[in-house]
N, C-alpha and C. Protein backbone atom coordinates (compact mmCIF):
# COMPACT_ATOMS: atom_id res chain seq x y z
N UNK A 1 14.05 -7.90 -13.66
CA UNK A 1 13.57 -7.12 -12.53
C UNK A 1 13.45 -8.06 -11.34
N UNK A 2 12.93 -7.59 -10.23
CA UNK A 2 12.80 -8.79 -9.28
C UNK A 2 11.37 -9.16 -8.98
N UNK A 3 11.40 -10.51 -9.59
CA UNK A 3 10.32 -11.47 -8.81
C UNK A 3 10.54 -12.42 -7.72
N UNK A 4 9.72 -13.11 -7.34
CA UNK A 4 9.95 -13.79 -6.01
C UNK A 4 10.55 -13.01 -4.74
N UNK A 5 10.94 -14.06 -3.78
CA UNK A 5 11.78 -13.81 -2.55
C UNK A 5 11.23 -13.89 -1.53
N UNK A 6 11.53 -13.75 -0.33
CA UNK A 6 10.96 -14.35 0.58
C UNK A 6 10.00 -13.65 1.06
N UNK A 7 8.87 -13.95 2.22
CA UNK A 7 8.19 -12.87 2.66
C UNK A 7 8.51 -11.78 3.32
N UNK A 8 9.20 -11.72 4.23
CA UNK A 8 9.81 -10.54 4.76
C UNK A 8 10.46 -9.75 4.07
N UNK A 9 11.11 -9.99 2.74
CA UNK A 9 11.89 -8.99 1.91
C UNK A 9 10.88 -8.56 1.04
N UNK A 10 9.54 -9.71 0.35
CA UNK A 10 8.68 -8.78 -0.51
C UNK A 10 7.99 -8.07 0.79
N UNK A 11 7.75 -8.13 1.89
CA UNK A 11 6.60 -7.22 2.72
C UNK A 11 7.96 -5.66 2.66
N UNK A 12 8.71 -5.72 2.70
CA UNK A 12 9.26 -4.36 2.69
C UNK A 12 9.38 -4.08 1.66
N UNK A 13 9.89 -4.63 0.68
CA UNK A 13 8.92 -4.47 -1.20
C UNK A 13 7.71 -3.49 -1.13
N UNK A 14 6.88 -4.11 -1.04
CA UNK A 14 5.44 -3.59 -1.04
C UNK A 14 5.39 -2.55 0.03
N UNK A 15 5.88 -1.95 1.26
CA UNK A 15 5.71 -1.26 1.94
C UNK A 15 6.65 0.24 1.69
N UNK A 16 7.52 0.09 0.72
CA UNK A 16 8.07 1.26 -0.12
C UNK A 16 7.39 1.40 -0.81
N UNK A 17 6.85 0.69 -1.72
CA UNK A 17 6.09 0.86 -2.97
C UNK A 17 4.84 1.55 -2.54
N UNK A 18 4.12 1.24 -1.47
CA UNK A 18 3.17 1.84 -1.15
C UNK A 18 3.22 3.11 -1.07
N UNK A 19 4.15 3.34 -0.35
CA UNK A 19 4.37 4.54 0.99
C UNK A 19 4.83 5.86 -0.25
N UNK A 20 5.81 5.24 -1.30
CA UNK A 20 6.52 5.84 -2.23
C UNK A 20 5.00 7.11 -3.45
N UNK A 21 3.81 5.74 -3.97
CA UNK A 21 3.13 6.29 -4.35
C UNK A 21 1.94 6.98 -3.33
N UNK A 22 1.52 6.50 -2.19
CA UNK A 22 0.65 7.53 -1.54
C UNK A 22 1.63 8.69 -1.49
N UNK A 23 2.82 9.06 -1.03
CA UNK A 23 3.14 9.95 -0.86
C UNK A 23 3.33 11.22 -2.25
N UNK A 24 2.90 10.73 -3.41
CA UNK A 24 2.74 11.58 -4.59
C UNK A 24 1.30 12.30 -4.52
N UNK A 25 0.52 12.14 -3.59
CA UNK A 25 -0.59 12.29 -3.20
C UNK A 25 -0.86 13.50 -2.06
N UNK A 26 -0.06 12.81 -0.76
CA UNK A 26 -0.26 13.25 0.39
C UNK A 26 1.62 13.17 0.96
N UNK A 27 2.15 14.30 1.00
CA UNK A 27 3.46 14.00 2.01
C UNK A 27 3.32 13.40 3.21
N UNK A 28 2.42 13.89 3.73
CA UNK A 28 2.20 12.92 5.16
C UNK A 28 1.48 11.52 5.12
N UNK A 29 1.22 11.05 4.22
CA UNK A 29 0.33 9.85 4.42
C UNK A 29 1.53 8.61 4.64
N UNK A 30 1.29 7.63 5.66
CA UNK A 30 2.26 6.83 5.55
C UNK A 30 1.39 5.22 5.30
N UNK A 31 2.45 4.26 5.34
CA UNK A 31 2.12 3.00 4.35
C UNK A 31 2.06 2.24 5.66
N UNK A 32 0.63 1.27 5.65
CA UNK A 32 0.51 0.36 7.28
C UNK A 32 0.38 -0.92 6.17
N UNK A 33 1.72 -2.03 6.61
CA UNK A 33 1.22 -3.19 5.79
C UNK A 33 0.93 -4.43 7.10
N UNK A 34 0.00 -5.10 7.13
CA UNK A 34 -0.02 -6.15 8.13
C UNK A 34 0.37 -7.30 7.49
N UNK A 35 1.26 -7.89 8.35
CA UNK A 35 1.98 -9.00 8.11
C UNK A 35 1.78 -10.11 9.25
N UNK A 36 1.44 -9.88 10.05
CA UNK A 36 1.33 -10.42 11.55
C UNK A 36 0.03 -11.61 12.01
N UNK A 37 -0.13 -12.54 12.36
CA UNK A 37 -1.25 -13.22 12.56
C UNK A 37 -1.46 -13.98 11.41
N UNK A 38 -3.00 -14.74 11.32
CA UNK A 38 -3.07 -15.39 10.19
C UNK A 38 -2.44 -14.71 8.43
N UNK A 39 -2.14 -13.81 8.54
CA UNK A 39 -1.38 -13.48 7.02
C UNK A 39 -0.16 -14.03 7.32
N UNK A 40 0.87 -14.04 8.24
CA UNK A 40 2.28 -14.41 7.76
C UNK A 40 2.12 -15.11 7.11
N UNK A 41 3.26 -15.08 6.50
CA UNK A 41 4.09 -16.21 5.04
C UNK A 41 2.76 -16.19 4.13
N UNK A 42 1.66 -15.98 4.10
CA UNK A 42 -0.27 -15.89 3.36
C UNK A 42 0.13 -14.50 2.32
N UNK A 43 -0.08 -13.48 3.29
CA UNK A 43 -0.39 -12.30 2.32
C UNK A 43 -0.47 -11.10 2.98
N UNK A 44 -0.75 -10.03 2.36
CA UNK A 44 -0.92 -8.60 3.09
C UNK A 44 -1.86 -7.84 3.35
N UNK A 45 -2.01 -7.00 4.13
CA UNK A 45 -3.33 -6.64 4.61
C UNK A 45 -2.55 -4.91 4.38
N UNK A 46 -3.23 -3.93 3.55
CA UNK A 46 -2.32 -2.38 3.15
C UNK A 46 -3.85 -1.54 3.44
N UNK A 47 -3.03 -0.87 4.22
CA UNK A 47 -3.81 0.31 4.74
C UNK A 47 -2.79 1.23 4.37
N UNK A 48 -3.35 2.89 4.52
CA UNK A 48 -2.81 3.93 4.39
C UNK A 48 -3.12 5.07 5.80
N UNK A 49 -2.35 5.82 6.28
CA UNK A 49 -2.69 6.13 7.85
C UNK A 49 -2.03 7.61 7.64
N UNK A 50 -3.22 8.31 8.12
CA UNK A 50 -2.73 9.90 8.09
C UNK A 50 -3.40 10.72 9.22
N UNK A 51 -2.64 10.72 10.30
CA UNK A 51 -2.81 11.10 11.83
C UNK A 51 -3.67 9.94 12.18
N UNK A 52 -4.87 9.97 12.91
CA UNK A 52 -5.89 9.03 13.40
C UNK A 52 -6.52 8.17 12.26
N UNK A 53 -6.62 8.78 11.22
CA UNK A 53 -7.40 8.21 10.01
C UNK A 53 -6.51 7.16 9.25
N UNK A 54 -7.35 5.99 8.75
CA UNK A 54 -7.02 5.03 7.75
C UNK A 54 -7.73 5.05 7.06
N UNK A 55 -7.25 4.72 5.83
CA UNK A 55 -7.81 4.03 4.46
C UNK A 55 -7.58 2.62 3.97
N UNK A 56 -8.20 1.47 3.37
CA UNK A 56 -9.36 1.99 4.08
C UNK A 56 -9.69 1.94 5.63
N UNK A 57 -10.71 2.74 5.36
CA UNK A 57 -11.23 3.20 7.41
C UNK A 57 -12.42 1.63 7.63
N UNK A 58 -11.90 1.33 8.58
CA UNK A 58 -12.65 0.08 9.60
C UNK A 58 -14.34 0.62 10.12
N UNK A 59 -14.75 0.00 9.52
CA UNK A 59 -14.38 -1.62 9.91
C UNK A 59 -13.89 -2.29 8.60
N UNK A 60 -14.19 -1.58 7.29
CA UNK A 60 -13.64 -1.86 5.96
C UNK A 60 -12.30 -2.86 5.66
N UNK A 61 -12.06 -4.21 5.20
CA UNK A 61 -10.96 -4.72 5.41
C UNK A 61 -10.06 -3.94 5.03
N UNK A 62 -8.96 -4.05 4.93
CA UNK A 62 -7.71 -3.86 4.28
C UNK A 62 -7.41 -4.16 2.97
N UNK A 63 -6.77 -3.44 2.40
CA UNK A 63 -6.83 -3.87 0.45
C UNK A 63 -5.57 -5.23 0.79
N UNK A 64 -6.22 -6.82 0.69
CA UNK A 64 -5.58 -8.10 0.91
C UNK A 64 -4.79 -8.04 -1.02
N UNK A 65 -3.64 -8.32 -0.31
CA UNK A 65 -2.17 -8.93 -1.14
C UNK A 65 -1.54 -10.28 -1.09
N UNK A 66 -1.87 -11.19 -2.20
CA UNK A 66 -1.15 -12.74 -1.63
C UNK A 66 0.09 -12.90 -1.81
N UNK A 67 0.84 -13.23 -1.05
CA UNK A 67 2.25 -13.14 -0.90
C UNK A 67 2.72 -13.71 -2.11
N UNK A 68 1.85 -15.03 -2.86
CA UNK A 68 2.65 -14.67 -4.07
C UNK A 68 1.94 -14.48 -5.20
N UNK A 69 1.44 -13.70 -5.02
CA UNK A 69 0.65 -12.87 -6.25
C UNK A 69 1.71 -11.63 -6.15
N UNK A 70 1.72 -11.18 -4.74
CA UNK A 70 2.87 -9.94 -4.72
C UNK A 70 4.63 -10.60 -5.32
N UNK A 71 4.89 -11.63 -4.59
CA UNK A 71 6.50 -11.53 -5.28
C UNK A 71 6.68 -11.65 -6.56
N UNK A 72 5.15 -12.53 -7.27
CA UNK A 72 5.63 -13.04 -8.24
C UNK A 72 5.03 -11.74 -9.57
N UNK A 73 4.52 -10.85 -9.44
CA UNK A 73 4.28 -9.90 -10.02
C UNK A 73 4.90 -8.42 -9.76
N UNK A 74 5.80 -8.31 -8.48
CA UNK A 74 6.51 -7.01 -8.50
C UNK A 74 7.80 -6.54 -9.66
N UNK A 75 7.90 -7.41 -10.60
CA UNK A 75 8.50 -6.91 -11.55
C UNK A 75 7.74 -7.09 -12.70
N UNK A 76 6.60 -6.78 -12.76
CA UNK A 76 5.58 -6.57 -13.83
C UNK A 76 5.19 -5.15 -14.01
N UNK A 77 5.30 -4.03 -14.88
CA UNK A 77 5.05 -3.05 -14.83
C UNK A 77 3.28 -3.05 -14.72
N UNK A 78 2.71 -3.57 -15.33
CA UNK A 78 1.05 -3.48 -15.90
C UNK A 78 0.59 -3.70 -14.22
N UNK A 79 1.35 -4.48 -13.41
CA UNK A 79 0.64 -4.91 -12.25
C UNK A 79 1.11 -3.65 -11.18
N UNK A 80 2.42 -3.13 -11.62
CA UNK A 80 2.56 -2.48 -10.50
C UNK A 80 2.02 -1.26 -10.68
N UNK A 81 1.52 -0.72 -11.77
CA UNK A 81 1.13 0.38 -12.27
C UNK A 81 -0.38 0.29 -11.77
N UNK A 82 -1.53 -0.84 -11.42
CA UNK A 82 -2.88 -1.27 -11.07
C UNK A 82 -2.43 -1.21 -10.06
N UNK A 83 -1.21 -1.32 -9.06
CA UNK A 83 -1.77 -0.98 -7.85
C UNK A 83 -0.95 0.15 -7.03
N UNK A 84 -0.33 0.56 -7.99
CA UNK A 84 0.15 2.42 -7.76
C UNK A 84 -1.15 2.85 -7.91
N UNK A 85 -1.91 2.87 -8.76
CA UNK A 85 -3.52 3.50 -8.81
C UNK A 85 -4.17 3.11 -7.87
N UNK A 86 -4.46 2.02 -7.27
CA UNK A 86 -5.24 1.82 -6.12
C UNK A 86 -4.33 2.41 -5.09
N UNK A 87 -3.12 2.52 -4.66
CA UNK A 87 -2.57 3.47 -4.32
C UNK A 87 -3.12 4.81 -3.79
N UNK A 88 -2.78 5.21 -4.89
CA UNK A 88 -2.84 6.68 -4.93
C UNK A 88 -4.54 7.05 -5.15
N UNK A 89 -5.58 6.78 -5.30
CA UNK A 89 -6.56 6.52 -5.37
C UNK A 89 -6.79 6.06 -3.85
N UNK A 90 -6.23 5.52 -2.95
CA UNK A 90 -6.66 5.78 -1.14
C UNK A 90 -6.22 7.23 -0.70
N UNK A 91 -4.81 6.96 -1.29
CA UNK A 91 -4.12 8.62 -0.45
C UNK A 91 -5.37 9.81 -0.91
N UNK A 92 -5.54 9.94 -2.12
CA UNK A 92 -6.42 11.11 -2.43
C UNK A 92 -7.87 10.39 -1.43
N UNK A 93 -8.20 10.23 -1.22
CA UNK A 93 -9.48 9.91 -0.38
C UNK A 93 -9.13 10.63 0.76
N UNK A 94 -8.10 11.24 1.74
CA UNK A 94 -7.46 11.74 2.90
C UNK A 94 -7.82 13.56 2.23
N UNK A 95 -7.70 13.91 1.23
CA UNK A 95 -8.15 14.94 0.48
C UNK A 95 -9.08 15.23 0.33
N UNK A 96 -9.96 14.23 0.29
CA UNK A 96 -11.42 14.50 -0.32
C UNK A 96 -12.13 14.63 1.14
N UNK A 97 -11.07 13.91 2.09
CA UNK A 97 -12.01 14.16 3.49
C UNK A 97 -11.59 15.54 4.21
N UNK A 98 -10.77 16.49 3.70
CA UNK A 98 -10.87 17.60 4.45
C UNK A 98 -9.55 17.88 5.05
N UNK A 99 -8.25 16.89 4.81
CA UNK A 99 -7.05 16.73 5.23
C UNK A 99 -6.23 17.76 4.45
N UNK A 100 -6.50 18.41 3.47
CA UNK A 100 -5.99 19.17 2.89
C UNK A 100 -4.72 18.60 1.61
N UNK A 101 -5.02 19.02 0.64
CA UNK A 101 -3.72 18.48 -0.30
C UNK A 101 -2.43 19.05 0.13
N UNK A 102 -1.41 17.96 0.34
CA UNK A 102 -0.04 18.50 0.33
C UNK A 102 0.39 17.55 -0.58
N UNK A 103 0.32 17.66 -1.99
CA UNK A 103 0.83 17.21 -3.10
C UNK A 103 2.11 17.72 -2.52
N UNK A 104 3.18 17.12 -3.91
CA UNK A 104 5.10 17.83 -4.05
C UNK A 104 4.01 18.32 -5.19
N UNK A 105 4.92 19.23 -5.47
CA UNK A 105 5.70 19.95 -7.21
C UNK A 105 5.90 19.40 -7.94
């Protein structure tokens, strides 16, 4: 499977992966990964964003990803499966606040 690689190819890694499982949740929820500032080449900062609202909502950090904790575990099922659940476990929080479920089928 793929481990490693550079940062810019795992940050779009992780920013499908995100976007892929919130959206089993919420069709509209989309995937905010920060890469920018003290994280480059460090790690990730994953929020989830549905109209004005984030998860998590601020001042709350961001669920932090170390760049290589992420490359070197994205072909681990056990790991990617712990954080498809934390995942999908933000998107449903957009539900519980009144956003309405738009699960798929």
């Amino acid at each position: 499977m793929f481990s490693g690689g550079e940062y810019e190819e795992v940050a779009r890694w992780l920013r499908n992966f995100v976007v892929a499982h919130a959206k089993r949740e919420n069709l509209r929820v989309e995937a905010v990964v920060e890469t920018e500032g003290p994280r480059e080449g460090q790690s990730y900062g994953v929020r989830l964003r549905l109209g004005e609202g984030l998860r998590p909502a601020p001042p709350a950090p961001a669920v932090e990803l170390g760049f290589p904790e992420v490359a070197q575990n994205r072909g681990s099922l056990a790991w990617c499966s712990g954080l498809a659940d934390r995942v999908r476990a933000l998107a449903g929080e957009f539900s519980a606040a009144g956003s309405g479920p738009l699960r798929s089928a």
